[in-house]
N, C-alpha and C. Protein backbone atom coordinates (compact mmCIF):
# COMPACT_ATOMS: atom_id res chain seq x y z
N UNK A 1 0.82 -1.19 0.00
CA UNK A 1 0.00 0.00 0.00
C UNK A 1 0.87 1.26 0.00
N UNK A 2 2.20 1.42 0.53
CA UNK A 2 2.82 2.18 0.64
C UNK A 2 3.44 2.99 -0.44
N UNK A 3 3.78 1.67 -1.04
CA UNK A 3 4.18 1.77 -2.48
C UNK A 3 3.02 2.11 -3.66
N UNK A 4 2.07 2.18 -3.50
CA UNK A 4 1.26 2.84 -4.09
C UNK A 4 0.45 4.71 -4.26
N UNK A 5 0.94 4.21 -3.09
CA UNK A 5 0.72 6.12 -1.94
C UNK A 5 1.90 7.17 -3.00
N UNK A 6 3.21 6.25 -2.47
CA UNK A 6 4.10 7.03 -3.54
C UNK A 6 4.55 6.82 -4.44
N UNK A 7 3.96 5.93 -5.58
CA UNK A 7 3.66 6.22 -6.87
C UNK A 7 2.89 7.14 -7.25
N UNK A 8 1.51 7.37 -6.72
CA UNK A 8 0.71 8.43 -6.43
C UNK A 8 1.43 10.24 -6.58
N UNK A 9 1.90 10.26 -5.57
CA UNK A 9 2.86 10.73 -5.22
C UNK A 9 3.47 11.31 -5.83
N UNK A 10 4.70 10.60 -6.46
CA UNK A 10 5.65 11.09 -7.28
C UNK A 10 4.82 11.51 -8.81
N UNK A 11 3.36 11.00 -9.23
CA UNK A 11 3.26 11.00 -10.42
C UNK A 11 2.68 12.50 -10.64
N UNK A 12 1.92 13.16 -9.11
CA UNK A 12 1.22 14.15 -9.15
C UNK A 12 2.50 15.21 -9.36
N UNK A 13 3.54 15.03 -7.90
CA UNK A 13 4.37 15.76 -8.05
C UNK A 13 5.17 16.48 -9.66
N UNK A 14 5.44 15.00 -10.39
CA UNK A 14 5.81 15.40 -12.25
C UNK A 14 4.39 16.00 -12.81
N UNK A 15 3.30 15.92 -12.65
CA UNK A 15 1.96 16.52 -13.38
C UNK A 15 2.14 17.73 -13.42
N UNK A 16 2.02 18.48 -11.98
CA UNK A 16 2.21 19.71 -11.62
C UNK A 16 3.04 20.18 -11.43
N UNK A 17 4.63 19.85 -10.88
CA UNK A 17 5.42 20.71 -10.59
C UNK A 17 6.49 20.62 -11.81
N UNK A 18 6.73 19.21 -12.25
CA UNK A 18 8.39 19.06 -12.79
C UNK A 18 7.65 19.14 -14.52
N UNK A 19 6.57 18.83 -14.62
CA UNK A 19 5.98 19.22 -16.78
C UNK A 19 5.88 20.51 -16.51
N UNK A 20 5.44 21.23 -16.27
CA UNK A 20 5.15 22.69 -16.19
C UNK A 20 6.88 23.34 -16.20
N UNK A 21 7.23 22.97 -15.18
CA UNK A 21 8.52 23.81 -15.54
C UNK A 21 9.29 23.51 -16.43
N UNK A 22 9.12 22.34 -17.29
CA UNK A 22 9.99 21.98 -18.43
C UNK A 22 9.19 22.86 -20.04
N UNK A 23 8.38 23.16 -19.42
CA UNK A 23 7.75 23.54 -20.59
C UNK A 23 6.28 23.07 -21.58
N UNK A 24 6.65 21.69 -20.53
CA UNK A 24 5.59 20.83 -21.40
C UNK A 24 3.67 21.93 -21.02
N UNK A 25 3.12 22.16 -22.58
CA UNK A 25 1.54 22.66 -22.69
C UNK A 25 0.78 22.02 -21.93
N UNK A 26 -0.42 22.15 -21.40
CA UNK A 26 -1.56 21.82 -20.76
C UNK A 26 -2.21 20.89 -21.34
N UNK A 27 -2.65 20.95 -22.94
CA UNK A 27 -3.37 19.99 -23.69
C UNK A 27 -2.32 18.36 -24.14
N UNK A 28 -0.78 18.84 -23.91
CA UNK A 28 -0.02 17.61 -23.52
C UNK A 28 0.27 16.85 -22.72
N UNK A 29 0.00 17.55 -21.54
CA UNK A 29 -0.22 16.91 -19.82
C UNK A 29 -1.38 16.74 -20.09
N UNK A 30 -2.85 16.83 -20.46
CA UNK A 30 -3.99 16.21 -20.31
C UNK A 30 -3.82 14.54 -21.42
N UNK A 31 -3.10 15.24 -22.52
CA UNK A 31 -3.16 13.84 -23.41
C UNK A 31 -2.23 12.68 -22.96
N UNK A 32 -0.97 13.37 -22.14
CA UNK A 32 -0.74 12.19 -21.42
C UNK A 32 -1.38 11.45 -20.46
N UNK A 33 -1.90 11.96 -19.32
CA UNK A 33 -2.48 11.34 -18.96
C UNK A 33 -3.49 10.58 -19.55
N UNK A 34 -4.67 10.65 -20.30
CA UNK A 34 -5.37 9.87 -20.75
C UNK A 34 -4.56 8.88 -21.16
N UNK A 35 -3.70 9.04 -21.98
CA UNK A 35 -2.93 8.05 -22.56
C UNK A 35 -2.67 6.69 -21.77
N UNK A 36 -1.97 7.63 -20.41
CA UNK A 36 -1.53 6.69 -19.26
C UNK A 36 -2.17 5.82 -18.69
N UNK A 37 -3.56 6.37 -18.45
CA UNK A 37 -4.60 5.45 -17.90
C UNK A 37 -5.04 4.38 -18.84
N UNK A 38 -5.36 5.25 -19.98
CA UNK A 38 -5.83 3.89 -20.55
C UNK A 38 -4.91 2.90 -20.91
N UNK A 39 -3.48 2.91 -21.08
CA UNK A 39 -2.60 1.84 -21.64
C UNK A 39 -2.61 1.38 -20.36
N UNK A 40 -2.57 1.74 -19.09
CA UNK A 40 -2.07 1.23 -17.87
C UNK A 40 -3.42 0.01 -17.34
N UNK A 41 -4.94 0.98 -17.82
CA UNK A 41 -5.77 0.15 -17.29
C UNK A 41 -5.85 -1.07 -18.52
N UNK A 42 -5.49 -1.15 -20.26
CA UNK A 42 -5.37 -2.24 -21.14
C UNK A 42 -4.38 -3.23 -20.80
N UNK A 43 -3.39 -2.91 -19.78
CA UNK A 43 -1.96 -3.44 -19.28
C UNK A 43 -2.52 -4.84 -18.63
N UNK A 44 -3.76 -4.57 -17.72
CA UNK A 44 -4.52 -5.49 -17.21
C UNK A 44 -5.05 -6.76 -17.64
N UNK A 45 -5.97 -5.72 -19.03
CA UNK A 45 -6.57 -6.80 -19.57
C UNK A 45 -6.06 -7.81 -20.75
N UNK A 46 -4.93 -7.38 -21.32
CA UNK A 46 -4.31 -7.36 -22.30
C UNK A 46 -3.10 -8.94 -21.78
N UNK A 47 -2.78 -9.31 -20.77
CA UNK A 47 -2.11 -10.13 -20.08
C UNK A 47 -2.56 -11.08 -19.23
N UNK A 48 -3.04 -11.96 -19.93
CA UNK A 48 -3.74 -13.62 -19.35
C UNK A 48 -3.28 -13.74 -17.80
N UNK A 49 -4.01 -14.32 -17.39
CA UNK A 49 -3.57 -14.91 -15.72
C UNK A 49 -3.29 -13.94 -14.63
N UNK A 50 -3.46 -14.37 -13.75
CA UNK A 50 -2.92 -13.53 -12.10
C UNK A 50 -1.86 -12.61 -12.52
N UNK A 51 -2.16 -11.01 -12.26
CA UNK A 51 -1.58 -10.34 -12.24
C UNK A 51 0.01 -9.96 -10.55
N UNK A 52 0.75 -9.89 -10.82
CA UNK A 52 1.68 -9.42 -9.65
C UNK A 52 1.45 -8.31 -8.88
N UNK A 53 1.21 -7.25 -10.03
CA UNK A 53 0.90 -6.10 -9.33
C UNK A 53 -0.77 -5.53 -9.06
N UNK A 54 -0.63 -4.96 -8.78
CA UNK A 54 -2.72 -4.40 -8.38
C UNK A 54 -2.65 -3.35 -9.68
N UNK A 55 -4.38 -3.24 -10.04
CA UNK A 55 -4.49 -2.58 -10.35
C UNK A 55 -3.95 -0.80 -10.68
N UNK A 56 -4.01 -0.18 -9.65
CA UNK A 56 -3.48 1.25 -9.25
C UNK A 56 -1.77 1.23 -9.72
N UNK A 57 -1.38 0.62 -9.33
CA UNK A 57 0.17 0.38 -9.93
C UNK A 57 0.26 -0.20 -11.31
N UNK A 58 -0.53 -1.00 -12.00
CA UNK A 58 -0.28 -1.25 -13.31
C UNK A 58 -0.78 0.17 -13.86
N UNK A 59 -2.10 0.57 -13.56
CA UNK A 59 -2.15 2.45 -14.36
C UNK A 59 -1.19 3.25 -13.68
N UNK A 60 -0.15 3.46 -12.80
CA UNK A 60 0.41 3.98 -12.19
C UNK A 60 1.93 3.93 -13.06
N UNK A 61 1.91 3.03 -13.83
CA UNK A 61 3.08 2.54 -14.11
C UNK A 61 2.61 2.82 -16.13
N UNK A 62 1.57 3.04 -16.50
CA UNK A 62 1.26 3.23 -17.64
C UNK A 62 1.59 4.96 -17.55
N UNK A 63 0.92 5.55 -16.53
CA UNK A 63 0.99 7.13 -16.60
C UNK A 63 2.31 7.26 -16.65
N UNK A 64 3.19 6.80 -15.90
CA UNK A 64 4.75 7.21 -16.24
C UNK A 64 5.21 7.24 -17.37
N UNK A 65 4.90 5.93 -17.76
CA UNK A 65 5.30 5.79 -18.91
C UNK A 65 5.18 6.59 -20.07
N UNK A 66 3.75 7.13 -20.09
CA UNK A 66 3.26 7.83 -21.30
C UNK A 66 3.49 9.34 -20.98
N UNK A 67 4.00 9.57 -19.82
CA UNK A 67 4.58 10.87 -19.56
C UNK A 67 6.26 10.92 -20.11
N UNK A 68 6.92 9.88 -19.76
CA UNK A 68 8.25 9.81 -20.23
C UNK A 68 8.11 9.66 -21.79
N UNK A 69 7.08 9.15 -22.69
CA UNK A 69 6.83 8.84 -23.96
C UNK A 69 6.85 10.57 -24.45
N UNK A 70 5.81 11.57 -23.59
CA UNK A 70 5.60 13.05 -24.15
C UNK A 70 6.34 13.68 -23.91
N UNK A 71 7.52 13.84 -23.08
CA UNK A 71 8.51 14.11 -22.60
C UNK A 71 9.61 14.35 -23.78
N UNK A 72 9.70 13.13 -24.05
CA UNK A 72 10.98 12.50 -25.27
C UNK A 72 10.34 12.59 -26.64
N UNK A 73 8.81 13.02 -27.00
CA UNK A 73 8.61 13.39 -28.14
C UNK A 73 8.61 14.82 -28.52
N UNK A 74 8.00 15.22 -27.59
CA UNK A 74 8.15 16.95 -27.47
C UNK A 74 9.49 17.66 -27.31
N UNK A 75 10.24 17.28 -26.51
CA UNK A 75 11.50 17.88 -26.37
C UNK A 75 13.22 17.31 -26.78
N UNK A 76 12.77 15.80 -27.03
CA UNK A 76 14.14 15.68 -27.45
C UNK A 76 14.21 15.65 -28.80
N UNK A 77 12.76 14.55 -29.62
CA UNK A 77 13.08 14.30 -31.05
C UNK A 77 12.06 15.10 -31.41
N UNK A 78 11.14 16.21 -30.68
CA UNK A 78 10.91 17.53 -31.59
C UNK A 78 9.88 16.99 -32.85
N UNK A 79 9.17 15.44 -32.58
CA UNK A 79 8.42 15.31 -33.24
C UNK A 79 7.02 15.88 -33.66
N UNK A 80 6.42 15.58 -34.48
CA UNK A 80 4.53 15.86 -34.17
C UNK A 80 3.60 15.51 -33.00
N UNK A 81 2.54 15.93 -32.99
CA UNK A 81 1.40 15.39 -31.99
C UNK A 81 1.14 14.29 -32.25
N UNK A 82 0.69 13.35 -33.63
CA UNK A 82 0.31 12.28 -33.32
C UNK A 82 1.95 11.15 -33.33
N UNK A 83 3.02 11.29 -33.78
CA UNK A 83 4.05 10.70 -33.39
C UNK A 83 4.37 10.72 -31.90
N UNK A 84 4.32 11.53 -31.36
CA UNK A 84 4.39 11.27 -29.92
C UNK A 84 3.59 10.70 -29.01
N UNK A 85 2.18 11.02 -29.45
CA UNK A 85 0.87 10.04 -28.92
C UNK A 85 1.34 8.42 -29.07
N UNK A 86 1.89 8.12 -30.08
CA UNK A 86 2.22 6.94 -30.16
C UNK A 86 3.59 6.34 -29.40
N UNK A 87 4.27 7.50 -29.39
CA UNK A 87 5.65 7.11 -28.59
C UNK A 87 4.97 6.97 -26.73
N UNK A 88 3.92 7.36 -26.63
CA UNK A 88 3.67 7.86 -25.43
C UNK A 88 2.87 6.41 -25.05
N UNK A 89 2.20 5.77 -26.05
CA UNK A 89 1.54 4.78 -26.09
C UNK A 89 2.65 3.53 -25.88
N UNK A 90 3.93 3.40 -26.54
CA UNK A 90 4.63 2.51 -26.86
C UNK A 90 5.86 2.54 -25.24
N UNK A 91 6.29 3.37 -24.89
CA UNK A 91 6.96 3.93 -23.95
C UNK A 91 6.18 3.34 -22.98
N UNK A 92 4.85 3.76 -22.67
CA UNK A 92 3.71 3.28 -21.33
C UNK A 92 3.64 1.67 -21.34
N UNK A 93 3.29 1.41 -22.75
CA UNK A 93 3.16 -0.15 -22.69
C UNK A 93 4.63 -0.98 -22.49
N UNK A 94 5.59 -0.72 -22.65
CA UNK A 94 7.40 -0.76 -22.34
C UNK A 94 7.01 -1.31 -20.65
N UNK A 95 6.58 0.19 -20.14
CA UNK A 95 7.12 0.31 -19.14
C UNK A 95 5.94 -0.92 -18.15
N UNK A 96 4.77 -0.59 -17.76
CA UNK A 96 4.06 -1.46 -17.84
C UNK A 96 4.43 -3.01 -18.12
N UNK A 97 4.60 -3.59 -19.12
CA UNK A 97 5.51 -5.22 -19.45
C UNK A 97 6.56 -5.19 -18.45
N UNK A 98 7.55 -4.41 -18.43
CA UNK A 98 8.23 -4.84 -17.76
C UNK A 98 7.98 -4.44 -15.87
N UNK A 99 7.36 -4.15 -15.64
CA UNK A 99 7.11 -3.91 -14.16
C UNK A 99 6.61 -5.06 -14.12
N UNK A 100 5.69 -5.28 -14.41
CA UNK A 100 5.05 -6.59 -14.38
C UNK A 100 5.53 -8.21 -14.37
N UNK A 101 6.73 -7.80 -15.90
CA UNK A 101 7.53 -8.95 -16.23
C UNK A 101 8.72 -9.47 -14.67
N UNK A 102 9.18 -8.20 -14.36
CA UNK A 102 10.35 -7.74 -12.70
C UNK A 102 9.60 -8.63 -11.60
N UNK A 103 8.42 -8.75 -11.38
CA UNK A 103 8.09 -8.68 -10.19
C UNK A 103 7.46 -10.18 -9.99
N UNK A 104 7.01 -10.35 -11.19
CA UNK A 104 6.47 -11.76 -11.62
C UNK A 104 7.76 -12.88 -11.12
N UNK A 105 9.39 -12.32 -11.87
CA UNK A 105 10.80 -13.02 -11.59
C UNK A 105 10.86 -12.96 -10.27
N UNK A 106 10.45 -12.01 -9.87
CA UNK A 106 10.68 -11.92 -8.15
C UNK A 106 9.85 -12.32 -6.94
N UNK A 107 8.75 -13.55 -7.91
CA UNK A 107 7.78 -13.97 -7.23
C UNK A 107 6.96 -13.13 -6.13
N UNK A 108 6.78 -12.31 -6.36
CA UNK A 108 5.81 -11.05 -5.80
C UNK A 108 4.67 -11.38 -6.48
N UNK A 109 3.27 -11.34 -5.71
CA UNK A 109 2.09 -11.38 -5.88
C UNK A 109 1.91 -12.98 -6.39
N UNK A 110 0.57 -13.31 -7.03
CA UNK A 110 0.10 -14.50 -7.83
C UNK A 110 0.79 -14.99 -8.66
N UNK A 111 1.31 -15.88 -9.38
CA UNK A 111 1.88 -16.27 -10.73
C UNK A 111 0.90 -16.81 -11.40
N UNK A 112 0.90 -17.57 -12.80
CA UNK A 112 0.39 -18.45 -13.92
C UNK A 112 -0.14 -19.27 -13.45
């Protein structure tokens, strides 16, 4: 539970304090997030059998992702809106597999 508090946490803290000062627009912090949730909440359904992690942490772990996806489309490779929607999509689902894939090796939670 703890570990969920500050995932929480840290994700609000990058929403509001650390995108804003990088520069990142308002309508790109809203599209990430959507992004995040929904790859984080497909992360679920998308992967047969007993999950490791809970819910809140698999979307917890999609929002990062698709924030680090808008991050690196907007400011490093300076791409378009819908190229980065997709990097943001591909980045979330990355990140997501492998949290999942980590913890599964580390016999944490249910297995197969």
């Amino acid at each position: 539970m703890d570990g969920v508090i500050l995932t929480i946490f840290v994700v609000l803290v990058l929403l509001f304090v650390v995108l804003p000062l990088i520069g990142m627009a308002l309508w790109a912090i809203v599209s990430t997030i959507v992004v995040g949730l929904i790859v984080g909440g497909l992360g679920r359904l998308v992967v047969p059998g007993a999950q490791p992690i809970g819910f809140l942490a698999t979307v917890g772990a999609g929002l990062c992702g698709s924030i680090l996806g808008g991050f690196f489309g907007q400011h490093v490779f300076h791409i378009g809106w819908f190229a980065t929607l997709l990097l943001e999509i591909a980045i979330a689902a990355v990140v997501v597999a492998v949290m999942t894939g980590r913890l599964r090796r580390a016999g944490v939670g249910p297995s197969r």
